[in-house]
PDB file of N, CA and C in Angstrom:
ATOM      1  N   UNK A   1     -32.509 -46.531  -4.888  1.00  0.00           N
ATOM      2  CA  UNK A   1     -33.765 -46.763  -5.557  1.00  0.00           C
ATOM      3  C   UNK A   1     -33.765 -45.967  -6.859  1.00  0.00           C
ATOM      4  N   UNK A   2     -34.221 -46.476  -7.474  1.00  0.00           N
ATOM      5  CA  UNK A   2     -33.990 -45.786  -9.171  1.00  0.00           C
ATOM      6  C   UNK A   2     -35.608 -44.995  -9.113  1.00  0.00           C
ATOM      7  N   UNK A   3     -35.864 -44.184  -9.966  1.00  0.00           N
ATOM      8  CA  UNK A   3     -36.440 -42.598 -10.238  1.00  0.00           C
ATOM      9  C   UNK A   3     -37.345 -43.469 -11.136  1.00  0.00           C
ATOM     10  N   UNK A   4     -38.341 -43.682 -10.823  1.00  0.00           N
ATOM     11  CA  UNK A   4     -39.528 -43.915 -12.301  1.00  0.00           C
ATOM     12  C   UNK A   4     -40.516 -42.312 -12.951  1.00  0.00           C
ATOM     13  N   UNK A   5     -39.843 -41.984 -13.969  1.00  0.00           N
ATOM     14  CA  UNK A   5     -40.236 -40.503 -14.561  1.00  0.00           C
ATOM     15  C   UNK A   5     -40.846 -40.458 -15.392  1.00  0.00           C
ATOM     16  N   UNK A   6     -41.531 -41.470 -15.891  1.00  0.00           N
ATOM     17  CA  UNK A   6     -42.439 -41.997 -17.233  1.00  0.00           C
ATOM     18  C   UNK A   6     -43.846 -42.611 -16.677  1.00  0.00           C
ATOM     19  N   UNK A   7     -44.204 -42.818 -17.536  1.00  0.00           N
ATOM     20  CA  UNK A   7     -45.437 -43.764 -17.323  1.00  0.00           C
ATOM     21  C   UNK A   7     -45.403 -44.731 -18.082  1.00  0.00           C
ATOM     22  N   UNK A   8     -44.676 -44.969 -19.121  1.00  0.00           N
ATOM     23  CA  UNK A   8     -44.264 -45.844 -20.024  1.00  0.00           C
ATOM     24  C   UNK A   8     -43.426 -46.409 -19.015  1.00  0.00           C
ATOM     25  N   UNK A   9     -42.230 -46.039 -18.619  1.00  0.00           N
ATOM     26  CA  UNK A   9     -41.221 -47.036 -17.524  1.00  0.00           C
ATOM     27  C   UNK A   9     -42.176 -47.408 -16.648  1.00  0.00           C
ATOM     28  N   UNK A  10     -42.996 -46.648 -15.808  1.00  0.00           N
ATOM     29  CA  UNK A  10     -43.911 -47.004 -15.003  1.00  0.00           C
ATOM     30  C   UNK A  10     -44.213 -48.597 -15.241  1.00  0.00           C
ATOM     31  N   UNK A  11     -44.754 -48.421 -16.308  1.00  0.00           N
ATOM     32  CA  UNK A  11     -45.634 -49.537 -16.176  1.00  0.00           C
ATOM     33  C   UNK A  11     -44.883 -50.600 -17.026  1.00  0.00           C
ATOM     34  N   UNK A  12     -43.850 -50.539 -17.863  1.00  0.00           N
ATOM     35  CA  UNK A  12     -42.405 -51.686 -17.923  1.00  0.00           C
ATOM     36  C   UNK A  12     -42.280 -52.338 -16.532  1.00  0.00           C
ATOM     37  N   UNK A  13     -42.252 -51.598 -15.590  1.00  0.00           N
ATOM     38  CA  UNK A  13     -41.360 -52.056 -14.165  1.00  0.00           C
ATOM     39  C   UNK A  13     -42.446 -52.908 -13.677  1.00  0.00           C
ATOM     40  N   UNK A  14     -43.520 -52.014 -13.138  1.00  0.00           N
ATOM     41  CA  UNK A  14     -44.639 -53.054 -12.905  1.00  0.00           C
ATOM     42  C   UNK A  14     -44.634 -54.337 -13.125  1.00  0.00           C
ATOM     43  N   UNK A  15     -44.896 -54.489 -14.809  1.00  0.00           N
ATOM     44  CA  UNK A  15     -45.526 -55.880 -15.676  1.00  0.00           C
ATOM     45  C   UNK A  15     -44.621 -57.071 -15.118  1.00  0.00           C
ATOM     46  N   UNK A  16     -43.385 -56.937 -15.199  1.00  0.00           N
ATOM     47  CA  UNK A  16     -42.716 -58.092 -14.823  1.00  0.00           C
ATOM     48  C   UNK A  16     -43.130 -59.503 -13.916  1.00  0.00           C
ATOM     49  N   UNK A  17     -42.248 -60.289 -13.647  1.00  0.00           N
ATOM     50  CA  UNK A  17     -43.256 -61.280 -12.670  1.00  0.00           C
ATOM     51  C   UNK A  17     -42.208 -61.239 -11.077  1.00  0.00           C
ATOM     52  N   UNK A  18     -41.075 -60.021 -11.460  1.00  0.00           N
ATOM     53  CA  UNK A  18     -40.623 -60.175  -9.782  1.00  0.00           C
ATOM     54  C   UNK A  18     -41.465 -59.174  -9.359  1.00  0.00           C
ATOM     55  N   UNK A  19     -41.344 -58.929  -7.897  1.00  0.00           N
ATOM     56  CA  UNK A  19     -42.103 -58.607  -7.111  1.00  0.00           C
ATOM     57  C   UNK A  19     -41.761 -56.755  -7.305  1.00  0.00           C
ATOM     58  N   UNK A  20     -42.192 -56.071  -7.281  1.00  0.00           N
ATOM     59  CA  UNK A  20     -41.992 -54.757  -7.201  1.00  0.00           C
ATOM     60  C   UNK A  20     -42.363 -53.859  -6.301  1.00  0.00           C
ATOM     61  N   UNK A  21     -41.429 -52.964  -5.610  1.00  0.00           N
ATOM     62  CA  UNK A  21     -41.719 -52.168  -4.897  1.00  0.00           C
ATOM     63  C   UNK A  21     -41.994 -50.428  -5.583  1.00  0.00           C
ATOM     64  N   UNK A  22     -42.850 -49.889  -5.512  1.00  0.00           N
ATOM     65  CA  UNK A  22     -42.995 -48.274  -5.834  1.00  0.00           C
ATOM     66  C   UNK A  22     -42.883 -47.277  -4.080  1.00  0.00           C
ATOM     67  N   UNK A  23     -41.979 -47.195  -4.121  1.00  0.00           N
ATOM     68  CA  UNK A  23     -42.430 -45.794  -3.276  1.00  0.00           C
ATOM     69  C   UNK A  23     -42.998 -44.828  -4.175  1.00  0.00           C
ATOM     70  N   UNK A  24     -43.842 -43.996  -3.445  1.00  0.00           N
ATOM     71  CA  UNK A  24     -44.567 -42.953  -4.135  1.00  0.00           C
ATOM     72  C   UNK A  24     -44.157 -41.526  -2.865  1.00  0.00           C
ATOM     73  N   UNK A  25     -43.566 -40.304  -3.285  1.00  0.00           N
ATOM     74  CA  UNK A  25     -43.153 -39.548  -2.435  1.00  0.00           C
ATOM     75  C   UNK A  25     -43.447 -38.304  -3.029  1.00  0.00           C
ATOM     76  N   UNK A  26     -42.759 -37.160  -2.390  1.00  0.00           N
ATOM     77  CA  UNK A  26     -42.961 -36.167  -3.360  1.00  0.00           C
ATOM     78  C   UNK A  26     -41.369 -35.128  -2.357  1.00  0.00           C
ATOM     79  N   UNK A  27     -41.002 -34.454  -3.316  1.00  0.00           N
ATOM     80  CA  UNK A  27     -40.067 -33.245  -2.613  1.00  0.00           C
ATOM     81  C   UNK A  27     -40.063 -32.442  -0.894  1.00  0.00           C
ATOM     82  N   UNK A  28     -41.328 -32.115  -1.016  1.00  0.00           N
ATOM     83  CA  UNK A  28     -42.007 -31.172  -0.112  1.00  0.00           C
ATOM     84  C   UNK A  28     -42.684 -32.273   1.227  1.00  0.00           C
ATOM     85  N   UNK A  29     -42.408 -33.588   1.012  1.00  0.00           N
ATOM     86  CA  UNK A  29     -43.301 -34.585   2.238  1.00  0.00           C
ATOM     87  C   UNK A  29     -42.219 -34.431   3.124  1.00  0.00           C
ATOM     88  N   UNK A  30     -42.570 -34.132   4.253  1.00  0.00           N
ATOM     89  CA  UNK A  30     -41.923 -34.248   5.543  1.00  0.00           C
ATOM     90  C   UNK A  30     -42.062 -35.937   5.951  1.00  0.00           C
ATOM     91  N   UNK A  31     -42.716 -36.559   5.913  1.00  0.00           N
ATOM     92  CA  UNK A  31     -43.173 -37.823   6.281  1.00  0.00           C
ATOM     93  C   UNK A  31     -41.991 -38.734   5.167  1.00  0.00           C
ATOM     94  N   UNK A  32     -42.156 -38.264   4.010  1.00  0.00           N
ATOM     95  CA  UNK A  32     -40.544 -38.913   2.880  1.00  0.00           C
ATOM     96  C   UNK A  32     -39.684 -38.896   3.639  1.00  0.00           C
ATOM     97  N   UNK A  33     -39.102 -37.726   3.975  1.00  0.00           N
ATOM     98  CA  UNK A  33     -38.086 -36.989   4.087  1.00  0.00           C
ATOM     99  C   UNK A  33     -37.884 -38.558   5.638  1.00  0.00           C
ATOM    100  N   UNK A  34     -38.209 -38.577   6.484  1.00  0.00           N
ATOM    101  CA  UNK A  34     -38.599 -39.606   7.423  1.00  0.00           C
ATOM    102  C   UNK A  34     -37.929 -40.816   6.542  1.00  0.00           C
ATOM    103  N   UNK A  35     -39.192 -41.327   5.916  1.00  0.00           N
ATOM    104  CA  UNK A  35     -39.098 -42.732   5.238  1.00  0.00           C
ATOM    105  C   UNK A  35     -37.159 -42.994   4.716  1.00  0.00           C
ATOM    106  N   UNK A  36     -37.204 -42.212   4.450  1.00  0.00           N
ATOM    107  CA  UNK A  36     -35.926 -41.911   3.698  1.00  0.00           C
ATOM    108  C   UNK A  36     -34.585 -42.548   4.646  1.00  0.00           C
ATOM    109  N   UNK A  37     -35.102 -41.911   5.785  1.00  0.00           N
ATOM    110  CA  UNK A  37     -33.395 -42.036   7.043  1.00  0.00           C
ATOM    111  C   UNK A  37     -33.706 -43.445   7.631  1.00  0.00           C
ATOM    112  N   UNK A  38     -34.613 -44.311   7.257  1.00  0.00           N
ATOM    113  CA  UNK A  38     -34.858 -45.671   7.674  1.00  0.00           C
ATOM    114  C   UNK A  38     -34.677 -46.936   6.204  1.00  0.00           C
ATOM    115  N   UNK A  39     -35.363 -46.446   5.441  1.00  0.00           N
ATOM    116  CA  UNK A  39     -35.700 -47.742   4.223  1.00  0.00           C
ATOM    117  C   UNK A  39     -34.592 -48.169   3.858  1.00  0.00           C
ATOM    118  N   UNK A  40     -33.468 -47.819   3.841  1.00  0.00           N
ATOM    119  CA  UNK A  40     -32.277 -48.070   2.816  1.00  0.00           C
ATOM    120  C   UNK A  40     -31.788 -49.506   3.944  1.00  0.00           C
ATOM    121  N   UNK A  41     -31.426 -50.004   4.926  1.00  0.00           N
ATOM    122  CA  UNK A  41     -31.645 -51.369   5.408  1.00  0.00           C
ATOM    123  C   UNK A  41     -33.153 -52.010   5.028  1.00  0.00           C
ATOM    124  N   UNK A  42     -34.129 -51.886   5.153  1.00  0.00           N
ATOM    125  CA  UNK A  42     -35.578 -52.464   4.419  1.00  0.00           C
ATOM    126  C   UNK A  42     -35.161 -53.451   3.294  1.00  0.00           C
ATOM    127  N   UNK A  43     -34.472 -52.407   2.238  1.00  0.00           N
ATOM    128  CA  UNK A  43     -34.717 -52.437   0.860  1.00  0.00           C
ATOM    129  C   UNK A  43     -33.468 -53.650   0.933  1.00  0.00           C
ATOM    130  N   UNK A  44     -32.389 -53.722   1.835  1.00  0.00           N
ATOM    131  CA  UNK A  44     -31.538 -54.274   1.479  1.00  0.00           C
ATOM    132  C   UNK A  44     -32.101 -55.460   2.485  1.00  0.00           C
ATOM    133  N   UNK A  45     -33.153 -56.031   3.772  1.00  0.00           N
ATOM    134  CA  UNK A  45     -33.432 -57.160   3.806  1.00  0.00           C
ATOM    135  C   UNK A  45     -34.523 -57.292   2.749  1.00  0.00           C
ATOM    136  N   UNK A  46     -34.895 -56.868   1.639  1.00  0.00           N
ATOM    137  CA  UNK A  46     -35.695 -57.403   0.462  1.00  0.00           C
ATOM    138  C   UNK A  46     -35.140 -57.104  -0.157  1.00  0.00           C
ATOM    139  N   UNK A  47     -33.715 -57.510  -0.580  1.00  0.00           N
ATOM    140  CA  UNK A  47     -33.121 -57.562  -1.996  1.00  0.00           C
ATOM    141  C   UNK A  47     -34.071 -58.355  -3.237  1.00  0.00           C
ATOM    142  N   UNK A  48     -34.857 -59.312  -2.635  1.00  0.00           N
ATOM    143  CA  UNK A  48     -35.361 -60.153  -3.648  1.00  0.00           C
ATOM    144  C   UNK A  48     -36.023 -59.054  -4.706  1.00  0.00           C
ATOM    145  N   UNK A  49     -36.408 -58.424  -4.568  1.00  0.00           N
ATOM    146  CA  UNK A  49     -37.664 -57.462  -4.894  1.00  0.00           C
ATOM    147  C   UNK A  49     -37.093 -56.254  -5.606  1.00  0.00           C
ATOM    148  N   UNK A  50     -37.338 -55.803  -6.509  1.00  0.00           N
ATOM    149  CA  UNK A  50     -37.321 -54.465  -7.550  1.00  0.00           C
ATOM    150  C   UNK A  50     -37.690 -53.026  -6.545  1.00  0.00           C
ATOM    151  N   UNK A  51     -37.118 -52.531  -6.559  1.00  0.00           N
ATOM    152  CA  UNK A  51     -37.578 -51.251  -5.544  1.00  0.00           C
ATOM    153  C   UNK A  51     -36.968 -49.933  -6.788  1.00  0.00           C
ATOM    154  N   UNK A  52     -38.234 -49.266  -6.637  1.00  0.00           N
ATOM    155  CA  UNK A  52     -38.464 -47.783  -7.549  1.00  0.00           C
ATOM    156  C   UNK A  52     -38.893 -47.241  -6.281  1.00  0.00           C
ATOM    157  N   UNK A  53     -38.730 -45.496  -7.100  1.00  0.00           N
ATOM    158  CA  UNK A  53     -39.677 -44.605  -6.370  1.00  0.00           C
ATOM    159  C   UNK A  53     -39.944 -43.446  -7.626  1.00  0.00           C
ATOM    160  N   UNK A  54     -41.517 -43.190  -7.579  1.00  0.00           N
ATOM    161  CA  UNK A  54     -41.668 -42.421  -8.057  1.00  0.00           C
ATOM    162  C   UNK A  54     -42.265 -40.951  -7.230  1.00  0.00           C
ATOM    163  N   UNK A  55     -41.946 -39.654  -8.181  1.00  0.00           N
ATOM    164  CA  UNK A  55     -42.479 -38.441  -7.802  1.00  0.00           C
ATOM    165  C   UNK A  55     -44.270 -38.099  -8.059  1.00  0.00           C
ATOM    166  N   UNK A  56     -44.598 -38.075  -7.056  1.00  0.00           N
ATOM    167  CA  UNK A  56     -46.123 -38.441  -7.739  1.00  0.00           C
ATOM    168  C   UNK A  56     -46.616 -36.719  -8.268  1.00  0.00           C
ATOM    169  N   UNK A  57     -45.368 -35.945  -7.817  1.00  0.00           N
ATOM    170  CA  UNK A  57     -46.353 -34.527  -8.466  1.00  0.00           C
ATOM    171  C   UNK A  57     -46.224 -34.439 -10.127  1.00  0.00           C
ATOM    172  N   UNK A  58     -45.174 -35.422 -10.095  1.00  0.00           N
ATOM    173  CA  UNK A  58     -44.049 -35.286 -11.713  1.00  0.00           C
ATOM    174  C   UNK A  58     -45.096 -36.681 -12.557  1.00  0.00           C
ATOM    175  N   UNK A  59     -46.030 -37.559 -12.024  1.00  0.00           N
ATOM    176  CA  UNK A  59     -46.740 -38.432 -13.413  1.00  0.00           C
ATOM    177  C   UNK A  59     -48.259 -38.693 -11.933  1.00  0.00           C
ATOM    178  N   UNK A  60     -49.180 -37.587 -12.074  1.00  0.00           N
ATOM    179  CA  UNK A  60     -50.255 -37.633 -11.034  1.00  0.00           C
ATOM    180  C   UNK A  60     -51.020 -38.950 -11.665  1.00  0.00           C
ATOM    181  N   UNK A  61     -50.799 -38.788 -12.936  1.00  0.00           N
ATOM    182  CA  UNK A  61     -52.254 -39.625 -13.339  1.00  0.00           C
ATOM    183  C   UNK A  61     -51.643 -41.416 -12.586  1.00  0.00           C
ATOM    184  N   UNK A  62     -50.498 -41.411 -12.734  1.00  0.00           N
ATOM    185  CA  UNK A  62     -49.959 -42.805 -12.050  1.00  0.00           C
ATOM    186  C   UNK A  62     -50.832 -42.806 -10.452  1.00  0.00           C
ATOM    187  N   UNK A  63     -50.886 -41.859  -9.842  1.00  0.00           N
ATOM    188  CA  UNK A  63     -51.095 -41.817  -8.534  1.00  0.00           C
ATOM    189  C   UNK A  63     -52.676 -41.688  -8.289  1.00  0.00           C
ATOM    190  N   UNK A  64     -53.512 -41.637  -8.786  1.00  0.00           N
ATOM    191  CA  UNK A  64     -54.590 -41.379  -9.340  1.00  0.00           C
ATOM    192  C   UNK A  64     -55.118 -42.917  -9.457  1.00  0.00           C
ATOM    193  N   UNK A  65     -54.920 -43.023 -10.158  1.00  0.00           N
ATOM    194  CA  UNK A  65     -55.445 -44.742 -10.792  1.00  0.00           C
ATOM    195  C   UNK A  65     -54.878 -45.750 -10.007  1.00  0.00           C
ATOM    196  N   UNK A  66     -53.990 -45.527  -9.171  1.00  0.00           N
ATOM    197  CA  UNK A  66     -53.551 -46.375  -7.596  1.00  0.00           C
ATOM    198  C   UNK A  66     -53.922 -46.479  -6.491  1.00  0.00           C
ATOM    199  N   UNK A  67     -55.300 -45.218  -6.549  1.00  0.00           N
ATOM    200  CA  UNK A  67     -55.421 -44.751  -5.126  1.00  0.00           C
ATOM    201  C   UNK A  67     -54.216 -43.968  -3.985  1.00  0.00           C
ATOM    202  N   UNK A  68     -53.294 -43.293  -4.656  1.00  0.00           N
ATOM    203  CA  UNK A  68     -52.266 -43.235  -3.717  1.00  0.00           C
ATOM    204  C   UNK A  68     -52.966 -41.744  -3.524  1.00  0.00           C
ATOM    205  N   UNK A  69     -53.268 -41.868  -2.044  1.00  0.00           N
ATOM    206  CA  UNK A  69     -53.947 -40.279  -1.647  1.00  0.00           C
ATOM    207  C   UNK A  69     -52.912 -39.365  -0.685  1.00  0.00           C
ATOM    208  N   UNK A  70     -52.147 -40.544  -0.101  1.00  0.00           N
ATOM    209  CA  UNK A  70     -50.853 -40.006   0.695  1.00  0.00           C
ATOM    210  C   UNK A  70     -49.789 -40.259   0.622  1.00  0.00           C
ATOM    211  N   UNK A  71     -48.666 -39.921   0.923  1.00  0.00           N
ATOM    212  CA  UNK A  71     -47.455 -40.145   0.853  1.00  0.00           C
ATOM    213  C   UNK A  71     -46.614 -39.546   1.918  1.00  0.00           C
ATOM    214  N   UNK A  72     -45.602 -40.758   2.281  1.00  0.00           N
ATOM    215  CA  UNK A  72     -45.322 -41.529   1.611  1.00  0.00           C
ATOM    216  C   UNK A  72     -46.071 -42.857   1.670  1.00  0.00           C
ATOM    217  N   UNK A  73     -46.627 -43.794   0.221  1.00  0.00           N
ATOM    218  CA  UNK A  73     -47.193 -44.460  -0.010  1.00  0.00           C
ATOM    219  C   UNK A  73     -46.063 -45.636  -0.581  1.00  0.00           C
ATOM    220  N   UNK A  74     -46.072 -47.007  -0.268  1.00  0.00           N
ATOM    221  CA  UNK A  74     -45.574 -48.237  -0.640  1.00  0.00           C
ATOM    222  C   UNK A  74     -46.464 -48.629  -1.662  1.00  0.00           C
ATOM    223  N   UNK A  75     -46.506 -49.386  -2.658  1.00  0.00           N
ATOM    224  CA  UNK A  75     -46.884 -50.245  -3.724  1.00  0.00           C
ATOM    225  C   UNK A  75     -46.471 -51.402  -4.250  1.00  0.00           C
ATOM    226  N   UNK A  76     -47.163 -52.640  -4.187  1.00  0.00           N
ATOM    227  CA  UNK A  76     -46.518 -53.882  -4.150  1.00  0.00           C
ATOM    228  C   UNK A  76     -47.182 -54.104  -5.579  1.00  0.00           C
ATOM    229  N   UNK A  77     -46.498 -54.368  -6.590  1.00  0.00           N
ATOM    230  CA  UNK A  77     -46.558 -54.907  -8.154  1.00  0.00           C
ATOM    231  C   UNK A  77     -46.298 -56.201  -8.174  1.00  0.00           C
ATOM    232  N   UNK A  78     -47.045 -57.060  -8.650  1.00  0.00           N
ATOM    233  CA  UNK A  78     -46.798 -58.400  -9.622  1.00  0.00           C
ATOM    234  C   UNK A  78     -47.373 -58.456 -10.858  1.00  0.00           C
ATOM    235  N   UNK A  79     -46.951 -59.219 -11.687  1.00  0.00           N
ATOM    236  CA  UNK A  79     -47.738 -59.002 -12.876  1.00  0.00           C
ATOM    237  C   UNK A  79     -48.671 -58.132 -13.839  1.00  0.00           C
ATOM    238  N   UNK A  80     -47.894 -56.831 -13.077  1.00  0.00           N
ATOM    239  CA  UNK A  80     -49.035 -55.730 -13.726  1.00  0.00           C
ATOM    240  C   UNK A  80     -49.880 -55.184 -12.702  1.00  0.00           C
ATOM    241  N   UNK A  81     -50.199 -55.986 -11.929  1.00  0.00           N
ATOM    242  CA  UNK A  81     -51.087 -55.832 -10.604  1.00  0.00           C
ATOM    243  C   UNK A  81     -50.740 -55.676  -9.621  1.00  0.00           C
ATOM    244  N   UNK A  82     -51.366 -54.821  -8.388  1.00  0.00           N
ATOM    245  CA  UNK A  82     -51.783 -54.420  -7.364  1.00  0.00           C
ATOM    246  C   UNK A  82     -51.686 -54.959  -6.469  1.00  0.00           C
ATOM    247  N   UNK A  83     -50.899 -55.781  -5.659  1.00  0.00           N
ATOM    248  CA  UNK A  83     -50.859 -56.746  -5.075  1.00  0.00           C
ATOM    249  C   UNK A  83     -50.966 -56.115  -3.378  1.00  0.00           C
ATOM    250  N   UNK A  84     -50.422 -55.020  -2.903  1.00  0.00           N
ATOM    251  CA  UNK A  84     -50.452 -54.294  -1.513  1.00  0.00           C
ATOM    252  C   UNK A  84     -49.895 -52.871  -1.748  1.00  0.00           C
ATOM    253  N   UNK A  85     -50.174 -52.261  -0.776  1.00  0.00           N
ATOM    254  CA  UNK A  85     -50.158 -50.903  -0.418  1.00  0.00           C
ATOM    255  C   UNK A  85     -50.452 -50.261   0.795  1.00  0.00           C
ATOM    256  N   UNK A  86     -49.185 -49.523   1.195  1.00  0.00           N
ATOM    257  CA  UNK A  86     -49.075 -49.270   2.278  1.00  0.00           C
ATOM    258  C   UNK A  86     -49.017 -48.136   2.602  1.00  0.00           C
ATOM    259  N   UNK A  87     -50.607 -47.292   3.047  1.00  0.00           N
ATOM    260  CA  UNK A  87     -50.861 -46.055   3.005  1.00  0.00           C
ATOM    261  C   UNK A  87     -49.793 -44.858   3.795  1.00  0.00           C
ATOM    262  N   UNK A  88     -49.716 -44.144   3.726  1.00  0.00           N
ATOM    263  CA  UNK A  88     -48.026 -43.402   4.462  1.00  0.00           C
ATOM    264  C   UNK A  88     -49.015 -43.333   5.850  1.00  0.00           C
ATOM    265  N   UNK A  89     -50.280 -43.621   6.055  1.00  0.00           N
ATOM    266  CA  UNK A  89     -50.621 -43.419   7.796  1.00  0.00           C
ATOM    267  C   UNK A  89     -49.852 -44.449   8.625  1.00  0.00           C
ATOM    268  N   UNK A  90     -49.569 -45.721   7.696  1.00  0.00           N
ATOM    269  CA  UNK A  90     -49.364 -46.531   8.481  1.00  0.00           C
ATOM    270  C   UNK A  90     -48.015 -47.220   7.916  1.00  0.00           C
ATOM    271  N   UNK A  91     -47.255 -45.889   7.177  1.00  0.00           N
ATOM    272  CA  UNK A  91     -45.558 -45.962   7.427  1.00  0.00           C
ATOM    273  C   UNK A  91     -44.694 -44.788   7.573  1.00  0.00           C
ATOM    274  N   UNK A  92     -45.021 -45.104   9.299  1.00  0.00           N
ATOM    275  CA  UNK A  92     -44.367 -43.390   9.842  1.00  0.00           C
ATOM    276  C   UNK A  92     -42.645 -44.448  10.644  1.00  0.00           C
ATOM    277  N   UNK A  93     -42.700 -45.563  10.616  1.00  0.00           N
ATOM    278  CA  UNK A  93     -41.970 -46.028  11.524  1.00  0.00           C
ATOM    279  C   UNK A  93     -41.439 -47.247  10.957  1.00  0.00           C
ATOM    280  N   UNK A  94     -39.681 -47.905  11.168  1.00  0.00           N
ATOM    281  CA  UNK A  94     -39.471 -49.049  10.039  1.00  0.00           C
ATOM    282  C   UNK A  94     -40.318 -50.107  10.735  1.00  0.00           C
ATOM    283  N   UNK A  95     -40.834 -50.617  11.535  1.00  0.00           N
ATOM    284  CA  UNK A  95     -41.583 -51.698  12.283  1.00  0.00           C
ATOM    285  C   UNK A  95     -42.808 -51.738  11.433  1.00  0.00           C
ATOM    286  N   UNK A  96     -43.681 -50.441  11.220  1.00  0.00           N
ATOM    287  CA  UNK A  96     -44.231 -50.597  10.260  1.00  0.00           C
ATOM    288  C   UNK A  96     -44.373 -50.754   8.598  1.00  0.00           C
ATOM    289  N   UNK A  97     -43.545 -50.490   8.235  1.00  0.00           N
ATOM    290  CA  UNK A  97     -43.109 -50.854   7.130  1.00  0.00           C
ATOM    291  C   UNK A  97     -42.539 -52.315   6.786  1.00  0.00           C
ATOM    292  N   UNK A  98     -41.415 -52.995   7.370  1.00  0.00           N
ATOM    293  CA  UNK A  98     -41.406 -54.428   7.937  1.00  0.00           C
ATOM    294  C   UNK A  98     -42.317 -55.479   8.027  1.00  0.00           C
ATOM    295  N   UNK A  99     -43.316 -55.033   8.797  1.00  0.00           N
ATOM    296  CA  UNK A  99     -44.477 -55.843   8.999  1.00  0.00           C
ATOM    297  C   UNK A  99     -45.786 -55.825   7.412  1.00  0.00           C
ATOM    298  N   UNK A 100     -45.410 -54.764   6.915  1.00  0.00           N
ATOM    299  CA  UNK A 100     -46.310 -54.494   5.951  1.00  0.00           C
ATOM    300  C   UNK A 100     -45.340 -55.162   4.896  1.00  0.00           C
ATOM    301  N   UNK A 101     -44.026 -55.618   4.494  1.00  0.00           N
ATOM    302  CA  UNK A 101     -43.686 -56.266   3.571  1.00  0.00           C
ATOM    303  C   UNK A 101     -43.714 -57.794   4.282  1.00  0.00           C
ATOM    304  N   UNK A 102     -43.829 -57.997   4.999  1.00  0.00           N
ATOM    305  CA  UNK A 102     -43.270 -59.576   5.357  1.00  0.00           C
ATOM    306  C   UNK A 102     -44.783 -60.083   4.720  1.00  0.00           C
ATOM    307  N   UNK A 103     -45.466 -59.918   4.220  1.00  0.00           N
ATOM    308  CA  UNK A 103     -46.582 -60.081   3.323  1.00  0.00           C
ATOM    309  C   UNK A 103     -46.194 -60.905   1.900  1.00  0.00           C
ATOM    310  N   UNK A 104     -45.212 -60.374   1.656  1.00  0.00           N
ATOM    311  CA  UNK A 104     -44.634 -60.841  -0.033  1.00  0.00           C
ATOM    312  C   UNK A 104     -43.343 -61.411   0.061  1.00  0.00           C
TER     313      UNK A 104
END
């Protein structure tokens, strides 16, 4: 997953019209640290899809204006927009995460 460290890239990646994934994580999440030893098959049954992750302590105001209050947090982009989000309560496990993309 490639590092979004801008807010300018931020929101390049977004705009597009494929589908985009943001993880939103941070260093110090035990719950990442989790996400981490599962997603990498995820990401590869949704090849279709753009997958980032950003550091939300490193561009807050991104995380802020998303509602992202926890992490680890999923973010589904189309067109600039907001399309789903998948609060880290309810991605402790890949079943949940799975079920929360088979959406897009």
């Amino acid at each position: 997953m490639q590092e979004l460290t801008t807010l300018e890239v931020f929101n390049e990646v977004i705009n597009g019209e494929k589908t985009t994934i943001v993880k939103f994580y941070t260093t110090w999440c035990p719950d990442c640290t989790r996400m981490n030893m599962f997603i990498e098959p995820i990401i590869k049954e949704h090849a279709d899809k753009d997958w980032y992750q950003l550091n939300k302590d490193n561009i807050e105001d991104v995380a802020m204006k998303y509602d992202v209050m926890g992490i680890p947090s999923l973010l589904v982009f189309k067109n600039g927009e907001k399309i789903g989000h998948l609060h880290s309560a309810n991605a402790k496990t890949p079943e949940e995460v799975r079920e929360f993309l088979s959406q897009f």
